[in-house]
C-alpha atoms as a PDB file:
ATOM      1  CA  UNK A   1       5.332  31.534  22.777  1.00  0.00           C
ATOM      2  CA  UNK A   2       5.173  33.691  19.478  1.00  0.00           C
ATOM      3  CA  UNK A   3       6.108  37.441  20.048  1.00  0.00           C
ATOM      4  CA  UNK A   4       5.836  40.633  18.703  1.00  0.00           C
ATOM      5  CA  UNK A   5       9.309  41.346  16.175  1.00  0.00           C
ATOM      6  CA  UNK A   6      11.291  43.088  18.665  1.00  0.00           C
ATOM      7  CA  UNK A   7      10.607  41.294  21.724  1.00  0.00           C
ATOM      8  CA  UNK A   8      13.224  38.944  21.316  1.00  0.00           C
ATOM      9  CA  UNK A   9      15.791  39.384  18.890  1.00  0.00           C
ATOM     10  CA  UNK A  10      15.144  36.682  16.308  1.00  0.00           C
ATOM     11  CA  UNK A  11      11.429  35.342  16.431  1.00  0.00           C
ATOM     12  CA  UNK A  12       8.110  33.869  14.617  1.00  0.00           C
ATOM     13  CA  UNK A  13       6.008  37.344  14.048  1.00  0.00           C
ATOM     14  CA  UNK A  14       2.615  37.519  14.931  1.00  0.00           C
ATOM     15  CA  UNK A  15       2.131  40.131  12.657  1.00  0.00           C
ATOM     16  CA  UNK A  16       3.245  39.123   9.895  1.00  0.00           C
ATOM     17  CA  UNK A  17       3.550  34.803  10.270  1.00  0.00           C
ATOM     18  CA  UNK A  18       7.555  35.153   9.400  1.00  0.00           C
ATOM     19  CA  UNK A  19      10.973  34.629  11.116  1.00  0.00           C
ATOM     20  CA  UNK A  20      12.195  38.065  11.372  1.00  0.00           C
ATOM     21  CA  UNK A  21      16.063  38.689  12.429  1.00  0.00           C
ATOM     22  CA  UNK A  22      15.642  42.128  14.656  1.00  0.00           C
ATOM     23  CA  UNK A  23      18.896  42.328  16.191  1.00  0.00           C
ATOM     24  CA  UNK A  24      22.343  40.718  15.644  1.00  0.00           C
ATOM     25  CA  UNK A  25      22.126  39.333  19.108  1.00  0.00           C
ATOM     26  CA  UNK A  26      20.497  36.022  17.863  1.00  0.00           C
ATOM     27  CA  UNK A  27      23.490  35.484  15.269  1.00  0.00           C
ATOM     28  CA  UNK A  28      25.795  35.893  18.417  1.00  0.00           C
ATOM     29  CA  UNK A  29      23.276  33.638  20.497  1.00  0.00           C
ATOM     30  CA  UNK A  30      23.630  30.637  18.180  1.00  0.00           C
ATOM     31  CA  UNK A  31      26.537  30.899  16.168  1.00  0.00           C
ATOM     32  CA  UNK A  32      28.618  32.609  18.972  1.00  0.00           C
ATOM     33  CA  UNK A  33      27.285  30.762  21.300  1.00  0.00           C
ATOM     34  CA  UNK A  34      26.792  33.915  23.508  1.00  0.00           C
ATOM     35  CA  UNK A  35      23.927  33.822  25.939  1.00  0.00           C
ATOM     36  CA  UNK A  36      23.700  30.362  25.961  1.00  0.00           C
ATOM     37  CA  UNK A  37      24.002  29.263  29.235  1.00  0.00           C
ATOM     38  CA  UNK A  38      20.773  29.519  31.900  1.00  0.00           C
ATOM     39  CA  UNK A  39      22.140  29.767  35.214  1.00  0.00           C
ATOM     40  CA  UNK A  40      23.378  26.846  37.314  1.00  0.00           C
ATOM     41  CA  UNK A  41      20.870  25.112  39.466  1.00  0.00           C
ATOM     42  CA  UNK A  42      20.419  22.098  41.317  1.00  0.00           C
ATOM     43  CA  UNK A  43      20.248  18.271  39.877  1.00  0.00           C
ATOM     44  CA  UNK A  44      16.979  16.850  40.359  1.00  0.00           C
ATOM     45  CA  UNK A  45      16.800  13.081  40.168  1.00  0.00           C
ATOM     46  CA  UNK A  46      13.472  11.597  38.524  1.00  0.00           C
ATOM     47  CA  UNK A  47      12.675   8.047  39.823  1.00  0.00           C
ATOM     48  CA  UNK A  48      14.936   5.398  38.274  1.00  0.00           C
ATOM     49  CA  UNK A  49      18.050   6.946  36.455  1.00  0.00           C
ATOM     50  CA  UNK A  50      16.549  10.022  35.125  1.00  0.00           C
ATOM     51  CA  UNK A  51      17.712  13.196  35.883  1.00  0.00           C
ATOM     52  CA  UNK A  52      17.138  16.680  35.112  1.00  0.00           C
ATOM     53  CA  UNK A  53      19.165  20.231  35.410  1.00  0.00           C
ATOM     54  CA  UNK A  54      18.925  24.012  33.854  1.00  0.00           C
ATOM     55  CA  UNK A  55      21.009  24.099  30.608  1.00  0.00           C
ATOM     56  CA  UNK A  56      20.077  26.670  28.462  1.00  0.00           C
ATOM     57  CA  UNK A  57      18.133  30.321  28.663  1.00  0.00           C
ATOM     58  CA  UNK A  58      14.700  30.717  26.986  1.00  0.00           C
ATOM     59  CA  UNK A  59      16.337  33.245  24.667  1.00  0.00           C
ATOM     60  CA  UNK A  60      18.399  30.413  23.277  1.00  0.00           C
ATOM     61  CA  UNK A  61      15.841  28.312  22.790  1.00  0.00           C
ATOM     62  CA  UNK A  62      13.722  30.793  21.090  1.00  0.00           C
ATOM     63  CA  UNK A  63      16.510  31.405  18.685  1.00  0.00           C
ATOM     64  CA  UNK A  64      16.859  27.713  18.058  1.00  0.00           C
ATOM     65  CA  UNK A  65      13.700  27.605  16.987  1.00  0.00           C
ATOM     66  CA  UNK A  66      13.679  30.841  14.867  1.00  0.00           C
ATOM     67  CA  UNK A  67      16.551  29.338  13.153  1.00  0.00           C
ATOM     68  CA  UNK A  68      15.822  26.093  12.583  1.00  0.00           C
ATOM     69  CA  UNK A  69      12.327  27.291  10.744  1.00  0.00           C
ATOM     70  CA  UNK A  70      14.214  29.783   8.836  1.00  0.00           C
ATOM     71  CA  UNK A  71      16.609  26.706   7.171  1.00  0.00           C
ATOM     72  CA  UNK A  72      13.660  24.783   5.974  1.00  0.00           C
ATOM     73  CA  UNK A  73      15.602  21.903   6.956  1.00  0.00           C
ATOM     74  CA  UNK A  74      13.120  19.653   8.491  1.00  0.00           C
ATOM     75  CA  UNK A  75      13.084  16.460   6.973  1.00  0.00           C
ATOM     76  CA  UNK A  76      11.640  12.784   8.137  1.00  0.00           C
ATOM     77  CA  UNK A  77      14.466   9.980   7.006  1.00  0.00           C
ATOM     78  CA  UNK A  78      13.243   7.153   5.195  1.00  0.00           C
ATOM     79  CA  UNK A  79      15.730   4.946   6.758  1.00  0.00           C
ATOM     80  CA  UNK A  80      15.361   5.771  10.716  1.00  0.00           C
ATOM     81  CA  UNK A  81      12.789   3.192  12.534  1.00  0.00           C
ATOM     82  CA  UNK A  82      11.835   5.802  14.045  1.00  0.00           C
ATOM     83  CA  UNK A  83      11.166   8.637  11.653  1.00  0.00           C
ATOM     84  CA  UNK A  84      10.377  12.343  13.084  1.00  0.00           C
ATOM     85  CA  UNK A  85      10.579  15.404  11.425  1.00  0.00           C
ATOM     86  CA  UNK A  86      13.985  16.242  12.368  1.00  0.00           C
ATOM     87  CA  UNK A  87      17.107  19.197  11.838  1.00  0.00           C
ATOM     88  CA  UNK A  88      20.834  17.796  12.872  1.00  0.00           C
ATOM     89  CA  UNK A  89      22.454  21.465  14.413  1.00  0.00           C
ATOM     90  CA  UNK A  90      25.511  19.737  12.216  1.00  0.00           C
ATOM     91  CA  UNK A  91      23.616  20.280   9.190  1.00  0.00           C
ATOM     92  CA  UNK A  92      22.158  23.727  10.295  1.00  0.00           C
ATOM     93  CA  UNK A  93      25.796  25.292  12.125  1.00  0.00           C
ATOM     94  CA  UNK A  94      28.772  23.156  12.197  1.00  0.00           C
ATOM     95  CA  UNK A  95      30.183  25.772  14.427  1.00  0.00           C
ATOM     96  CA  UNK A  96      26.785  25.566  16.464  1.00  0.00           C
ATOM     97  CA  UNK A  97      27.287  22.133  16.957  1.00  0.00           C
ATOM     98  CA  UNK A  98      30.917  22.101  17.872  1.00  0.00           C
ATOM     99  CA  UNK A  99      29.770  24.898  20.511  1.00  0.00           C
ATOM    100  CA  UNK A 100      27.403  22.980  22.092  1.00  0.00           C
ATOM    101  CA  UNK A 101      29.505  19.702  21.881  1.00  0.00           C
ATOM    102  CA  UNK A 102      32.665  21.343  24.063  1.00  0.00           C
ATOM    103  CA  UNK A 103      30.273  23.026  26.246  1.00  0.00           C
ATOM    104  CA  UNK A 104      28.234  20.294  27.133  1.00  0.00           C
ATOM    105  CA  UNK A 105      31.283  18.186  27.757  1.00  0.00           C
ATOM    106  CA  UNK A 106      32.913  20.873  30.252  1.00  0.00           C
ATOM    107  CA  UNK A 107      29.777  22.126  32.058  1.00  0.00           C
ATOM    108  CA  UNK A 108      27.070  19.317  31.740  1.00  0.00           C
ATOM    109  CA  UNK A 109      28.935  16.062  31.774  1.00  0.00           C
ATOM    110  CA  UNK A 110      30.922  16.129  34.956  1.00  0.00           C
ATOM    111  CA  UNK A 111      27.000  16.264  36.582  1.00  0.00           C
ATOM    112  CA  UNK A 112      25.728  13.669  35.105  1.00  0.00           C
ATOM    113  CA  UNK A 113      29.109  11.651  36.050  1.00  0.00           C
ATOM    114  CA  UNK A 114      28.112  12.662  39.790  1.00  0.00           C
ATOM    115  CA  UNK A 115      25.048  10.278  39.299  1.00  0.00           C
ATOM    116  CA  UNK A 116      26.626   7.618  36.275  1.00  0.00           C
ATOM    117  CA  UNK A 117      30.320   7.692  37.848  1.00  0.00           C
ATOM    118  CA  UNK A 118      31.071   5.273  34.440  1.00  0.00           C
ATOM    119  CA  UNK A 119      30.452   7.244  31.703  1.00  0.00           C
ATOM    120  CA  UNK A 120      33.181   8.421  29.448  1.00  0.00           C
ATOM    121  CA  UNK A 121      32.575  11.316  27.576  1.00  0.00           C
ATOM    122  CA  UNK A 122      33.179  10.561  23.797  1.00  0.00           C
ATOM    123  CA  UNK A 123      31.802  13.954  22.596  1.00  0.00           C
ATOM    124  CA  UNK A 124      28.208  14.032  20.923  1.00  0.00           C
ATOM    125  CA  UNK A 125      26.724  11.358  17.858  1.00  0.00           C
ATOM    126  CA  UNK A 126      24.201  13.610  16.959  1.00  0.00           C
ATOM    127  CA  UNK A 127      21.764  16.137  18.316  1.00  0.00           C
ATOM    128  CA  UNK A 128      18.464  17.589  16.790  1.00  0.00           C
ATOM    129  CA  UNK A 129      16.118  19.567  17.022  1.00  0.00           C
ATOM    130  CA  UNK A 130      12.538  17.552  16.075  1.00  0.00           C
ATOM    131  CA  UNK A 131       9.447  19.504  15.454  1.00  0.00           C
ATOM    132  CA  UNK A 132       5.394  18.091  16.125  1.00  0.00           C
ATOM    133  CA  UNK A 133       2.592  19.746  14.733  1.00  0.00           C
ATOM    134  CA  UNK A 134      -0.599  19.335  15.798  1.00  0.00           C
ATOM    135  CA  UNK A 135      -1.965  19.524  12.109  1.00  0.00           C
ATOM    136  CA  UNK A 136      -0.023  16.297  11.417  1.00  0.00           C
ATOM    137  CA  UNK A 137      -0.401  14.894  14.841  1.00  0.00           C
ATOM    138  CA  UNK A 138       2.938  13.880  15.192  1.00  0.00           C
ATOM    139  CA  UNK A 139       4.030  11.842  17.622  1.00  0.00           C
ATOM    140  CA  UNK A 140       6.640   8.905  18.526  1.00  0.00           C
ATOM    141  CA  UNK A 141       6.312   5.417  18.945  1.00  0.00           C
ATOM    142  CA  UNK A 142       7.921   3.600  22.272  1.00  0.00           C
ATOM    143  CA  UNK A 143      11.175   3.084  21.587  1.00  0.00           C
ATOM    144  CA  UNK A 144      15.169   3.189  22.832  1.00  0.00           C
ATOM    145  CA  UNK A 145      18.239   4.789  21.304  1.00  0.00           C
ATOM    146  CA  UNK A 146      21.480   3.710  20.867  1.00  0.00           C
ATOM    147  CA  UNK A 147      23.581   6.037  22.677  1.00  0.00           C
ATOM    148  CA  UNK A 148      25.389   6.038  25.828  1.00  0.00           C
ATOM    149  CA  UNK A 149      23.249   8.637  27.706  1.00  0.00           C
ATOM    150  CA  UNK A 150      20.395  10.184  25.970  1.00  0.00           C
ATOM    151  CA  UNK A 151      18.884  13.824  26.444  1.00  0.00           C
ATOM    152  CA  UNK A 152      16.035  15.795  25.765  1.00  0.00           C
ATOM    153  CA  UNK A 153      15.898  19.719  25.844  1.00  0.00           C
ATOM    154  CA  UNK A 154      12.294  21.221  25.935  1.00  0.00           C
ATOM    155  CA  UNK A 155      12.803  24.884  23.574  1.00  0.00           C
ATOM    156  CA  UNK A 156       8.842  25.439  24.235  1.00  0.00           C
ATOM    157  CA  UNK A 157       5.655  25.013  25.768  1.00  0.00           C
ATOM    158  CA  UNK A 158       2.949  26.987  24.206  1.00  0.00           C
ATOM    159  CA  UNK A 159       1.588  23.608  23.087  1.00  0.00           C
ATOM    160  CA  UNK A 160      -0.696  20.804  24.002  1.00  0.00           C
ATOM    161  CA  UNK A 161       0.267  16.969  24.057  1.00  0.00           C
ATOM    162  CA  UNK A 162       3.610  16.298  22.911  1.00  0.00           C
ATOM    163  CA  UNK A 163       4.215  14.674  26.633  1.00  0.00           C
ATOM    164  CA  UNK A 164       7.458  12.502  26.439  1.00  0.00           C
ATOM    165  CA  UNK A 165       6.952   9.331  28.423  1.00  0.00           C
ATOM    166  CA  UNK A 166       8.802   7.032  30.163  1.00  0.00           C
ATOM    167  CA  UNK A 167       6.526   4.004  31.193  1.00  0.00           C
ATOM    168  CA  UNK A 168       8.990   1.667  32.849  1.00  0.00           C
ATOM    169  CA  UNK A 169       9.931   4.514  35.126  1.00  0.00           C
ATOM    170  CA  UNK A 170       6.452   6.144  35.367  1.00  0.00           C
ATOM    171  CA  UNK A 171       7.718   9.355  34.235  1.00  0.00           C
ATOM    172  CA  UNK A 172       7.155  12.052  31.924  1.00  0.00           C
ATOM    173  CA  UNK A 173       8.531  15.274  30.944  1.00  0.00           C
ATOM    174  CA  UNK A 174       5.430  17.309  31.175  1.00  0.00           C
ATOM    175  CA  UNK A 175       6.494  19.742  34.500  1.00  0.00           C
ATOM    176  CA  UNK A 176      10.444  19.879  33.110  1.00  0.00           C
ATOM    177  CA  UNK A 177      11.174  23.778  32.066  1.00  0.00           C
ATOM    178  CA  UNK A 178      12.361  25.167  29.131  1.00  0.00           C
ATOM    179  CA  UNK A 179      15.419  25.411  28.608  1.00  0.00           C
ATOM    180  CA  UNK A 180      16.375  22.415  31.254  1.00  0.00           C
ATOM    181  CA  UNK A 181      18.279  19.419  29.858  1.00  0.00           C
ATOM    182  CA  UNK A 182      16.499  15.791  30.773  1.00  0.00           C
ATOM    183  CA  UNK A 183      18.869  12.770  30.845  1.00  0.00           C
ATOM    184  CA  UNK A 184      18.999   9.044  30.925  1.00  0.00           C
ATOM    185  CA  UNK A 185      20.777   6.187  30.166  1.00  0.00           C
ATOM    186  CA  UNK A 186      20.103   5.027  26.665  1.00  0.00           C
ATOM    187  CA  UNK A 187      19.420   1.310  25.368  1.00  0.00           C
ATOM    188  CA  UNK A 188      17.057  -0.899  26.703  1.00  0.00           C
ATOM    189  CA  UNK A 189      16.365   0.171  30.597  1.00  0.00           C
ATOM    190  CA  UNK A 190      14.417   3.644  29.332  1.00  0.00           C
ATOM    191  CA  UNK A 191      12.232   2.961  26.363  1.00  0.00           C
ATOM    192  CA  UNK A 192      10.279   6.603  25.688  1.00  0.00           C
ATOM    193  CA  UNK A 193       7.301   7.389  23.552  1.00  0.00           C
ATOM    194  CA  UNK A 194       6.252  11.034  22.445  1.00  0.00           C
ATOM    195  CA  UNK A 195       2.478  11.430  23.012  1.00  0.00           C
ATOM    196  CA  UNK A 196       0.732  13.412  20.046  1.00  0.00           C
ATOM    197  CA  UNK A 197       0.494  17.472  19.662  1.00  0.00           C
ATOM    198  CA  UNK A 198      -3.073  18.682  20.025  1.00  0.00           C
ATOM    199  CA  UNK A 199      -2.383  22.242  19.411  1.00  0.00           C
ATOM    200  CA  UNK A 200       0.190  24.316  18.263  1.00  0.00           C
ATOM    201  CA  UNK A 201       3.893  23.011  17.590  1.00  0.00           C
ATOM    202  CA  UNK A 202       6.146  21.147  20.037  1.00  0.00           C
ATOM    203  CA  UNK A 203      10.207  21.759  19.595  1.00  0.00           C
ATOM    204  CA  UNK A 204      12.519  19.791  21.029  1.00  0.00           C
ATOM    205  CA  UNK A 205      16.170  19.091  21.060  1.00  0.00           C
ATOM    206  CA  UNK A 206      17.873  15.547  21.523  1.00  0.00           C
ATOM    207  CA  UNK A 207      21.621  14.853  22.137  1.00  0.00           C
ATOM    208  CA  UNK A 208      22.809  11.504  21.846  1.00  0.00           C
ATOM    209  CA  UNK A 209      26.345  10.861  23.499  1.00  0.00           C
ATOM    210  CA  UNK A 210      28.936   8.661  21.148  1.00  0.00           C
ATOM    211  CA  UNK A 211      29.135   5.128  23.033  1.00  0.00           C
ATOM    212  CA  UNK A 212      32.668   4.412  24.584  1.00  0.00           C
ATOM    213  CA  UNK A 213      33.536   1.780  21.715  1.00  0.00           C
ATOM    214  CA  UNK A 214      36.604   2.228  19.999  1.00  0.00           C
ATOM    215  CA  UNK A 215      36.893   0.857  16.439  1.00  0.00           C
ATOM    216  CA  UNK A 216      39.958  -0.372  14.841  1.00  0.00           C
END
């Protein structure tokens, strides 16, 4: 939700429409990776091969956000089937993303081999943060990735729309908390579709894990 400067350290101002930096603590939030980590909680299982589990604090998220706005970065490519207005954390922190990509391999992976006892972790193709705006009505068309398990992160929910579907498995992400990391098996058993934003702006971030392939 948008705040008043101070109530979190790095925000979107109500009062004056900007990203203001209040503290240092969002610096050491994102590019310390310090106050990352939301508490451990249970694995819920979703139907067919989806499942879902607390990853990161609201705080985090928030300063995603913040962050991600301040770069200007957002950018649809031309060459992606399935074009969104996107921001690789590679391009944005390349410390950020090398944080994320050793904790997510030590504290998130070994759970999600509890329920996929196959997958090898290969570290992290990309991951992105994608923004929909209900001005634009952005939204994404049913599709699958090519990945070896996908995820999704919700960062907020002051918005309408924006529900991330999953028909085959009659699913969608629209009672999953912020902050809490959805995941599924990529390729062809979980084709997804974002429904559009009908007010305010939906942020999200997506990790794709590298495929076990090694290339000679």
């Amino acid at each position: 939700m948008l705040l008043t400067c101070g109530e979190i350290p790095w925000c979107r101002c109500v009062t004056c429409d900007d990203v203001c930096v209040t503290s240092t603590d969002a610096l050491r939030a994102l590019f310390g990776y310090q106050g990352v980590i939301a508490r451990t909680g249970a694995l819920t299982r979703h139907g067919s091969d989806l499942v879902s589990l607390p990853c990161f604090t609201a705080e985090f998220c928030s300063a995603l956000i913040a962050a991600s706005e301040a770069s200007g970065g957002f950018a649809a490519d031309p060459n992606d089937p399935v074009p969104g207005h996107e921001l690789s954390l590679a391009r944005l922190s390349p410390l950020l993303f090398e944080n994320l990509e050793s904790d997510i391999g030590e504290r998130i992976w070994p759970r999600l081999q509890e329920e996929w006892e196959l997958i090898e972790y290969r570290g992290i193709n990309d991951a992105f943060v994608i923004r929909y705006d209900a001005t634009t009505g952005t939204a994404l068309r049913l599709h699958h990735d090519v990945a070896q398990v996908s995820a999704s992160v919700k960062l907020n929910d002051d918005y309408s729309g924006g529900t991330l579907e999953f028909p085959r498995q009659g699913f969608t992400n629209a009672d999953i908390p912020v902050g809490h990391l959805l995941a599924w098996p990529s390729l062809v058993t979980h084709p997804h579709r974002s429904t559009p934003v009908t007010r305010g702006v939906k942020y999200s971030l997506t990790i794709w894990f590298e495929l076990p392939i090694v290339l000679d």
